[in-house]
C-alpha atoms as a PDB file:
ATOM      1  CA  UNK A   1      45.267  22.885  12.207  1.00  0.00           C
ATOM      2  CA  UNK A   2      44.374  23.619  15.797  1.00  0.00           C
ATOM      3  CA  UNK A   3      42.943  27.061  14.980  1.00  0.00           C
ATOM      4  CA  UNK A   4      39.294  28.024  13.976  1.00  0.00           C
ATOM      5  CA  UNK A   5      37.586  27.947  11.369  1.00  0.00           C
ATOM      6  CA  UNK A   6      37.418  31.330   9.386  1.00  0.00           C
ATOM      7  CA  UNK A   7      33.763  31.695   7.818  1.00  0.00           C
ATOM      8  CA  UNK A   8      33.502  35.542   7.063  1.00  0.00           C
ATOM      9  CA  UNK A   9      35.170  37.997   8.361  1.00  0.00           C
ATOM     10  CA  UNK A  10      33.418  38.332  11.298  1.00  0.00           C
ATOM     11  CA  UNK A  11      32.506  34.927  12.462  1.00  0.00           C
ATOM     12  CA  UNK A  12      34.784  31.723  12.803  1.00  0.00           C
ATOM     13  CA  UNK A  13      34.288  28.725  14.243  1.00  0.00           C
ATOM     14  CA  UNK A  14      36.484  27.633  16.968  1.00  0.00           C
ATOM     15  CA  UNK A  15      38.657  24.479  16.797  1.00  0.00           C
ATOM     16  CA  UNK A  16      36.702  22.886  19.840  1.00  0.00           C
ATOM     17  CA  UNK A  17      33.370  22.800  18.445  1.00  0.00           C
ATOM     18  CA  UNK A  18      34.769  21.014  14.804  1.00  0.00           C
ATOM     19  CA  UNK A  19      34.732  16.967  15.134  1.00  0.00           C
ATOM     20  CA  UNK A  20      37.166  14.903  12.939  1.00  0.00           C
ATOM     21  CA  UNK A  21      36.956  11.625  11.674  1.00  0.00           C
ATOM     22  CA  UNK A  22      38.926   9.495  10.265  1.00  0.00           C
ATOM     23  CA  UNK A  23      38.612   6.199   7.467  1.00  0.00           C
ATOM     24  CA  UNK A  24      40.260   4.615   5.248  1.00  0.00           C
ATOM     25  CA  UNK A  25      39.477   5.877   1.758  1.00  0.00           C
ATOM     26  CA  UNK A  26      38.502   4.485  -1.056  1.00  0.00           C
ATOM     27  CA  UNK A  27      40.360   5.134  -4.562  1.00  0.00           C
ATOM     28  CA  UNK A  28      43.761   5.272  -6.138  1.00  0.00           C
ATOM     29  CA  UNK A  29      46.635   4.971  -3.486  1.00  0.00           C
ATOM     30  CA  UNK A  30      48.397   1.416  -4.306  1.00  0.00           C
ATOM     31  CA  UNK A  31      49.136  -0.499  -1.123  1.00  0.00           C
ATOM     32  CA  UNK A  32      48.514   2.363   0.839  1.00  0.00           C
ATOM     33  CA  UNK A  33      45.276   3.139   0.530  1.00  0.00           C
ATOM     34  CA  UNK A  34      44.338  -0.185   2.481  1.00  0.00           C
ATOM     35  CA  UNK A  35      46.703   0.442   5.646  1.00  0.00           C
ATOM     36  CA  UNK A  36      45.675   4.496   5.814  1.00  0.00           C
ATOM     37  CA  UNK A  37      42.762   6.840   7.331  1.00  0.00           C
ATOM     38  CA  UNK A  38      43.377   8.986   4.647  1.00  0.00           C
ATOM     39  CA  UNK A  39      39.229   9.889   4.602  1.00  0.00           C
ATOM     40  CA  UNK A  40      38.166  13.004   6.662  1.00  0.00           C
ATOM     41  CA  UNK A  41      34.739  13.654   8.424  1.00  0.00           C
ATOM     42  CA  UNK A  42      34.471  17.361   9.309  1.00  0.00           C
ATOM     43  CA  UNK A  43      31.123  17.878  11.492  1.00  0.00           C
ATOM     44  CA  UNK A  44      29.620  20.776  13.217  1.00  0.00           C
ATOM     45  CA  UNK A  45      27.040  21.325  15.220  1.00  0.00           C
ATOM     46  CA  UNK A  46      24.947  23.899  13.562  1.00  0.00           C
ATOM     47  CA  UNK A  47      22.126  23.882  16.137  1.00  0.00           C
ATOM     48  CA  UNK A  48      24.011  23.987  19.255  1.00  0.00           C
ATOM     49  CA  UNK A  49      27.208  26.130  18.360  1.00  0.00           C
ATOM     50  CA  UNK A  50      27.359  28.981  20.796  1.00  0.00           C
ATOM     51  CA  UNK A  51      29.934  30.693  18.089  1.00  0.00           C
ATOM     52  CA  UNK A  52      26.630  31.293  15.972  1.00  0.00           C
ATOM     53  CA  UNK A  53      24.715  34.138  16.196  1.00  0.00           C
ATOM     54  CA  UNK A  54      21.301  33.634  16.524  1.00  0.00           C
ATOM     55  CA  UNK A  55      19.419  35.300  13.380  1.00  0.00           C
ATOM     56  CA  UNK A  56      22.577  33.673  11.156  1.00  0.00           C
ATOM     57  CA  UNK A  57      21.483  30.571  12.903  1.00  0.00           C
ATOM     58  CA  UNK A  58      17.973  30.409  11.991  1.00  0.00           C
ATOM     59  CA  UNK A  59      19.419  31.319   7.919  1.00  0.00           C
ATOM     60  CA  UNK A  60      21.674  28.608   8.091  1.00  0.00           C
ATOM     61  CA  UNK A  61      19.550  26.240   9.625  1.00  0.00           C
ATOM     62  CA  UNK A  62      17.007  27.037   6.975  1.00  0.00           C
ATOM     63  CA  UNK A  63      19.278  26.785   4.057  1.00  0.00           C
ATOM     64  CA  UNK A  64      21.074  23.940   5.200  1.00  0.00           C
ATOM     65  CA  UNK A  65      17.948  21.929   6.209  1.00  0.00           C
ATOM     66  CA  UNK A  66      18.368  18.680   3.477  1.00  0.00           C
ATOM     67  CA  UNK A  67      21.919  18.323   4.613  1.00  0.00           C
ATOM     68  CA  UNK A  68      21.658  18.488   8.181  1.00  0.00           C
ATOM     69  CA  UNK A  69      21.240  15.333  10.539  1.00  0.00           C
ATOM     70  CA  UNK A  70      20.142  16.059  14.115  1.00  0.00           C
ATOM     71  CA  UNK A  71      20.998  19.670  13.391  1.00  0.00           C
ATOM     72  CA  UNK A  72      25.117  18.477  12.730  1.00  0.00           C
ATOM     73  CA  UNK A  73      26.142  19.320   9.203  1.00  0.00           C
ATOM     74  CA  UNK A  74      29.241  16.605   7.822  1.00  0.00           C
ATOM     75  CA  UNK A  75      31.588  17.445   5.365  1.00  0.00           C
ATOM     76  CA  UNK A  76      33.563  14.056   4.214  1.00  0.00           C
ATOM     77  CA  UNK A  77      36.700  14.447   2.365  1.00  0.00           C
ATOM     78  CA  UNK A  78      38.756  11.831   0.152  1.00  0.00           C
ATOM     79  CA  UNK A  79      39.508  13.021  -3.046  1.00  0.00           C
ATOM     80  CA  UNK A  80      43.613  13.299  -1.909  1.00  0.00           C
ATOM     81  CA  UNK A  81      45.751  10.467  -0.976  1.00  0.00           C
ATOM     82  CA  UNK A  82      47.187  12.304   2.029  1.00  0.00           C
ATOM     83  CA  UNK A  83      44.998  12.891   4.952  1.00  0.00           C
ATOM     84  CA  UNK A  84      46.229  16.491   5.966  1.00  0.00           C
ATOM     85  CA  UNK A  85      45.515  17.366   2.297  1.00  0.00           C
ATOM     86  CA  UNK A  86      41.707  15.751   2.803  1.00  0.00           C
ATOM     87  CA  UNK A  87      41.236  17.889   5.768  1.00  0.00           C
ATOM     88  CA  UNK A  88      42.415  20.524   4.215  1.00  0.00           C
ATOM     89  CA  UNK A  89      39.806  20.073   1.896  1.00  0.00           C
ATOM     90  CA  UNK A  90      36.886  19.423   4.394  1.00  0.00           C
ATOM     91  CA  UNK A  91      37.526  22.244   6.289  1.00  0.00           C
ATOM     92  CA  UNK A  92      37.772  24.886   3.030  1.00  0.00           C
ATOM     93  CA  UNK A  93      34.310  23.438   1.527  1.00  0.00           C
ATOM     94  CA  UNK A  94      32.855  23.600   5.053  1.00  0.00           C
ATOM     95  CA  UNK A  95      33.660  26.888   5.335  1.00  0.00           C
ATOM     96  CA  UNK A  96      32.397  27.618   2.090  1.00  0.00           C
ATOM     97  CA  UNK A  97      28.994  26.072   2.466  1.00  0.00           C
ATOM     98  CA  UNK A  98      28.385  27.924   5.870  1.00  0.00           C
ATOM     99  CA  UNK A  99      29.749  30.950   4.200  1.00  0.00           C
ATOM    100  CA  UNK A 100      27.014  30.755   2.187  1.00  0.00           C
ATOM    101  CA  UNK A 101      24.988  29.275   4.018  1.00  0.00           C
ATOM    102  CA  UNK A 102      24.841  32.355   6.379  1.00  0.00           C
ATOM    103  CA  UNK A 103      25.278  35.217   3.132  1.00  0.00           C
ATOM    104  CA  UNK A 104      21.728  37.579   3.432  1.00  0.00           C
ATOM    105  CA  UNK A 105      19.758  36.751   0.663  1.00  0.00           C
ATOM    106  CA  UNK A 106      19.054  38.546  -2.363  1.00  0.00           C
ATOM    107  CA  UNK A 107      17.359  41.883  -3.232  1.00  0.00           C
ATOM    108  CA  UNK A 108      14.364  41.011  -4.361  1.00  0.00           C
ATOM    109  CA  UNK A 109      13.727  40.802  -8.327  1.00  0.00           C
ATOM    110  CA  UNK A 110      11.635  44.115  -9.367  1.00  0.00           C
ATOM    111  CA  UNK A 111       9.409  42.457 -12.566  1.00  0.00           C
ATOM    112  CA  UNK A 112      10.121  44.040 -15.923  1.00  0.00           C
ATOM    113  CA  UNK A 113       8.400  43.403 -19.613  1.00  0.00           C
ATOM    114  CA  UNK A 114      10.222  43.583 -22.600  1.00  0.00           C
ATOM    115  CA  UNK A 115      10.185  46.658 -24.466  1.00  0.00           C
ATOM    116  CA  UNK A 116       8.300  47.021 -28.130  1.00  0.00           C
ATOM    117  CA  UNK A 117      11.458  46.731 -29.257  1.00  0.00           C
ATOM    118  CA  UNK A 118      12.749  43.804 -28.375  1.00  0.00           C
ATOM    119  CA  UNK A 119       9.305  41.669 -28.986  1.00  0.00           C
ATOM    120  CA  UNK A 120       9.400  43.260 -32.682  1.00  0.00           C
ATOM    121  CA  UNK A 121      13.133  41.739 -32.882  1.00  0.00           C
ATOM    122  CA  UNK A 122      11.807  38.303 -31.494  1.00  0.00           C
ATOM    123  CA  UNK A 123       8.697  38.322 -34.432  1.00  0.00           C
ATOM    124  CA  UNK A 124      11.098  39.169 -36.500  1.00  0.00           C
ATOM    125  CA  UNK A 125      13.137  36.368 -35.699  1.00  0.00           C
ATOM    126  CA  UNK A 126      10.175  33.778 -35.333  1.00  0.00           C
ATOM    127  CA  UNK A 127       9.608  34.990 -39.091  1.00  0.00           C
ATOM    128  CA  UNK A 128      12.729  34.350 -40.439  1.00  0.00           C
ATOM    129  CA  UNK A 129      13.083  30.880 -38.959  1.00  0.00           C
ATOM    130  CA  UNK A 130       9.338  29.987 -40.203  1.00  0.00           C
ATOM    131  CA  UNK A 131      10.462  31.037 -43.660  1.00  0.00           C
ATOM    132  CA  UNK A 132      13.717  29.602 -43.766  1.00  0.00           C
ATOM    133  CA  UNK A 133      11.972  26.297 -43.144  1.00  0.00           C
ATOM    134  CA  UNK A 134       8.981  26.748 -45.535  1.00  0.00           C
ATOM    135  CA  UNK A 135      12.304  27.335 -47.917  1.00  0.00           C
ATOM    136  CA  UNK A 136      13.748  24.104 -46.907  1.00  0.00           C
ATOM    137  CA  UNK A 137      10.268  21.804 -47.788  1.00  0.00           C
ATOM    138  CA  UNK A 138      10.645  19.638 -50.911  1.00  0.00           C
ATOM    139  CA  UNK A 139       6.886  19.972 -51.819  1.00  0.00           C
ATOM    140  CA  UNK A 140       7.628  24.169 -52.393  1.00  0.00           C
ATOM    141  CA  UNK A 141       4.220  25.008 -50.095  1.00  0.00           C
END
């Protein structure tokens, strides 16, 4: 647990700049659940992290705008009934949203038009479905 984070394969977060939190946790558990921190809050400071590079920085802080809070993003964890299993968990989706969080975005989509082809199987279609339910009609139209 006291390692970094691994994001991608070039970038991971070190141990030092992760915050954990702990609370109890609401849920199935029995008698437990009321005498354990069994929740997990994983935060990291997005906007300050010296780990970051800068131009995955300004991606991340783009994409990750809604669910950031003074530029920390929090991860909270306590689907589990054992804490180590909850953080665990926080730290593999955290990792996953900065992963891609941080991925380059897509080519951009080059506009096609359907071929004369496919719009004559599509009339087609439209035709058979408006006859099949002039066929259906009780008054015969």
């Amino acid at each position: 647990m006291d390692d970094g984070l691994r994001v991608t394969d070039r970038w991971s977060v070190p141990a030092a700049e992760l915050r954990e939190r702990f609370s109890r946790s609401s849920g199935p558990g029995g008698q437990g659940v009321n005498t354990t921190d069994s929740r997990v809050e994983l935060s990291f400071d997005l906007a300050g992290s010296p780990s970051l590079p800068d131009s995955l920085r300004a991606r991340a802080l783009e994409r990750l705008a809604g669910r950031l809070v003074d530029g920390v993003l929090t991860i909270a964890a306590s689907e589990h009934r054992a804490q180590l299993a909850n953080r665990e968990a926080a730290r593999e989706r955290l990792a996953a949203l900065l992963r891609e969080a941080v991925a380059p975005p897509p080519p951009p989509r080059r506009p096609t038009r359907p071929s004369r082809a496919a719009k004559e199987r599509r009339l087609a279609e439209k035709k058979r479905r408006s006859q099949r339910k002039r066929d259906r009609r009780a008054d015969g139209e």
